[in-house]
Protein backbone atom coordinates (compact mmCIF):
# COMPACT_ATOMS: atom_id res chain seq x y z
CA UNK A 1 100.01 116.55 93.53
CA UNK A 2 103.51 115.58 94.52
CA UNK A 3 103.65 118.39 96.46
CA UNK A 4 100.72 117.34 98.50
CA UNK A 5 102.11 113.81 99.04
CA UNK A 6 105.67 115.44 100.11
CA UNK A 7 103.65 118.04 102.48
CA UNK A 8 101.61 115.47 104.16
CA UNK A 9 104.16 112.33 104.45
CA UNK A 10 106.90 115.11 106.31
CA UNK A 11 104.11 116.17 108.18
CA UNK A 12 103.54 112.76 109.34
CA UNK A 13 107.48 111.64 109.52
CA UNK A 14 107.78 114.73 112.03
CA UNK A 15 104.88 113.73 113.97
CA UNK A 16 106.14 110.29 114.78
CA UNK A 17 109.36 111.28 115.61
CA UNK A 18 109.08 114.30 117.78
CA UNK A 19 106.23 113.04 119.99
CA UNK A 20 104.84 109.99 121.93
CA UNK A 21 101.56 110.24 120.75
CA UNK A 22 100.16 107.04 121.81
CA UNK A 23 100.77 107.99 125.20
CA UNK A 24 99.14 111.12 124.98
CA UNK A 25 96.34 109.77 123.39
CA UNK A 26 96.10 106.79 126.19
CA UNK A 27 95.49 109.31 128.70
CA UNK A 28 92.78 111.49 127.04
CA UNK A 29 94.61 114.73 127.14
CA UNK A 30 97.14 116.47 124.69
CA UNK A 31 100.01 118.09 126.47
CA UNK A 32 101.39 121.12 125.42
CA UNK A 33 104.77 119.80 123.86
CA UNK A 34 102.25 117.64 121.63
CA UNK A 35 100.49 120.39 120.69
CA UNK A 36 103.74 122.42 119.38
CA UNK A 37 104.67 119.44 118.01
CA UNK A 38 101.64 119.22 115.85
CA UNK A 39 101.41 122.85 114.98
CA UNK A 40 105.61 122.39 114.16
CA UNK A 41 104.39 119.47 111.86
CA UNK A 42 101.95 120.74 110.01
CA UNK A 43 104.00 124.10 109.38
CA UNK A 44 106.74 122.78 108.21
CA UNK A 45 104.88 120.25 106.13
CA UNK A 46 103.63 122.91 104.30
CA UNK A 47 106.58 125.16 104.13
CA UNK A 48 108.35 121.98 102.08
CA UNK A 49 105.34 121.87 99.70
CA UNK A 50 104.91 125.21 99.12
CA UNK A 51 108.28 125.83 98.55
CA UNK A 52 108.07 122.79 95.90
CA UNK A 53 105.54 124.26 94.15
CA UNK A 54 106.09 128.26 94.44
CA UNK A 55 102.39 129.45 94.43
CA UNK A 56 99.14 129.31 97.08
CA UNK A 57 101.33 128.58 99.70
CA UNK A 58 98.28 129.62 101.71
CA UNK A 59 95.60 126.96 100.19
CA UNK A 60 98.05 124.39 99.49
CA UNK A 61 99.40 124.85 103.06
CA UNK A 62 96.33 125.20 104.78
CA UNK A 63 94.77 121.71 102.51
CA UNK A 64 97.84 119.60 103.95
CA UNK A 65 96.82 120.96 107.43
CA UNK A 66 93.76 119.99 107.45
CA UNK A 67 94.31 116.52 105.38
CA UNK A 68 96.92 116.46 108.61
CA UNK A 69 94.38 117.19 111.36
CA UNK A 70 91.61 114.94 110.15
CA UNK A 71 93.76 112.00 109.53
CA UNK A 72 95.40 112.23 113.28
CA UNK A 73 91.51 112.32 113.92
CA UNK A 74 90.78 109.55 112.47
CA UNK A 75 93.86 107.86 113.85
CA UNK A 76 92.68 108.96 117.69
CA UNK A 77 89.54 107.34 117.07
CA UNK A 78 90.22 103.97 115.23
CA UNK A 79 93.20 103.59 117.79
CA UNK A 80 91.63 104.87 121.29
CA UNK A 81 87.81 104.13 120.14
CA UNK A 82 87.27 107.96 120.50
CA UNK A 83 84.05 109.69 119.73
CA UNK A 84 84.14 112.84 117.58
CA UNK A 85 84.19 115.45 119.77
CA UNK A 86 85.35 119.24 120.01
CA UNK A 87 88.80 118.26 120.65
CA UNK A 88 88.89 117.10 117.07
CA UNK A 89 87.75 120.07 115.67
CA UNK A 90 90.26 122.58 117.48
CA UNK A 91 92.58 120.33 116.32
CA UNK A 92 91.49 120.45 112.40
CA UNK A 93 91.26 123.98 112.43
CA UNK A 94 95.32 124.41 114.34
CA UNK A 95 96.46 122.61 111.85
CA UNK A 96 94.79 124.40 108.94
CA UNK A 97 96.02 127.49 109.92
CA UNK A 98 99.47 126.65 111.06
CA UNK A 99 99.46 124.93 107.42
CA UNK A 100 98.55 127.98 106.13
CA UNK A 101 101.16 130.30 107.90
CA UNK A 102 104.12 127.68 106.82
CA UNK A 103 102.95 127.65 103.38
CA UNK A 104 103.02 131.55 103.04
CA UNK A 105 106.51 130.96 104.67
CA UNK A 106 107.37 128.77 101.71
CA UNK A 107 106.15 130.85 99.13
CA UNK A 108 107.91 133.67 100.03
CA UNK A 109 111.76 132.16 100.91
């Protein structure tokens, strides 16, 4: 479980730091150095919880992803008064798997 708290708080912490996301939010559209920037964050968020843990780098990787994706979802729409859209969903799922890939990473360094 500490793991999972790590993951997800340096996923955050790299978030915030490496993008202006209330701008890109403000203007309805994601671009791409936000999107590499949430794919970065999510990876490597995983990577440092897998690699505290040393097994399932894949489900515990791809659990902090998602956990990642759906709370910048529910962030975008508490903040910006967005509706649940596709958007949302492409962005859940990017985050799952690039959770996924960094936690394999992890495991296996």
């Amino acid at each position: 479980m500490t793991a999972v708290f790590f993951g997800i708080v340096s996923t955050c912490a790299l978030t915030v730091c490496t993008t202006a996301m209330s701008a890109a939010f403000a203007t309805h559209r994601a671009t791409p150095v936000v999107w590499a920037s949430i794919v970065l964050s999510a990876a490597i968020g995983a990577f440092v919880a897998a690699r505290l843990t040393k097994r399932k780098g894949w489900l515990l990787g791809g659990t902090i992803g998602l956990v990642f994706g759906a709370l910048l979802c529910v962030l975008g729409m508490t903040a910006y008064a967005h509706d649940a859209s596709l958007h949302m969903v492409v962005l859940c799922a990017v985050t799952s798997v690039s959770g996924s890939i960094g936690g394999m990473i992890g495991v296996s360094v």
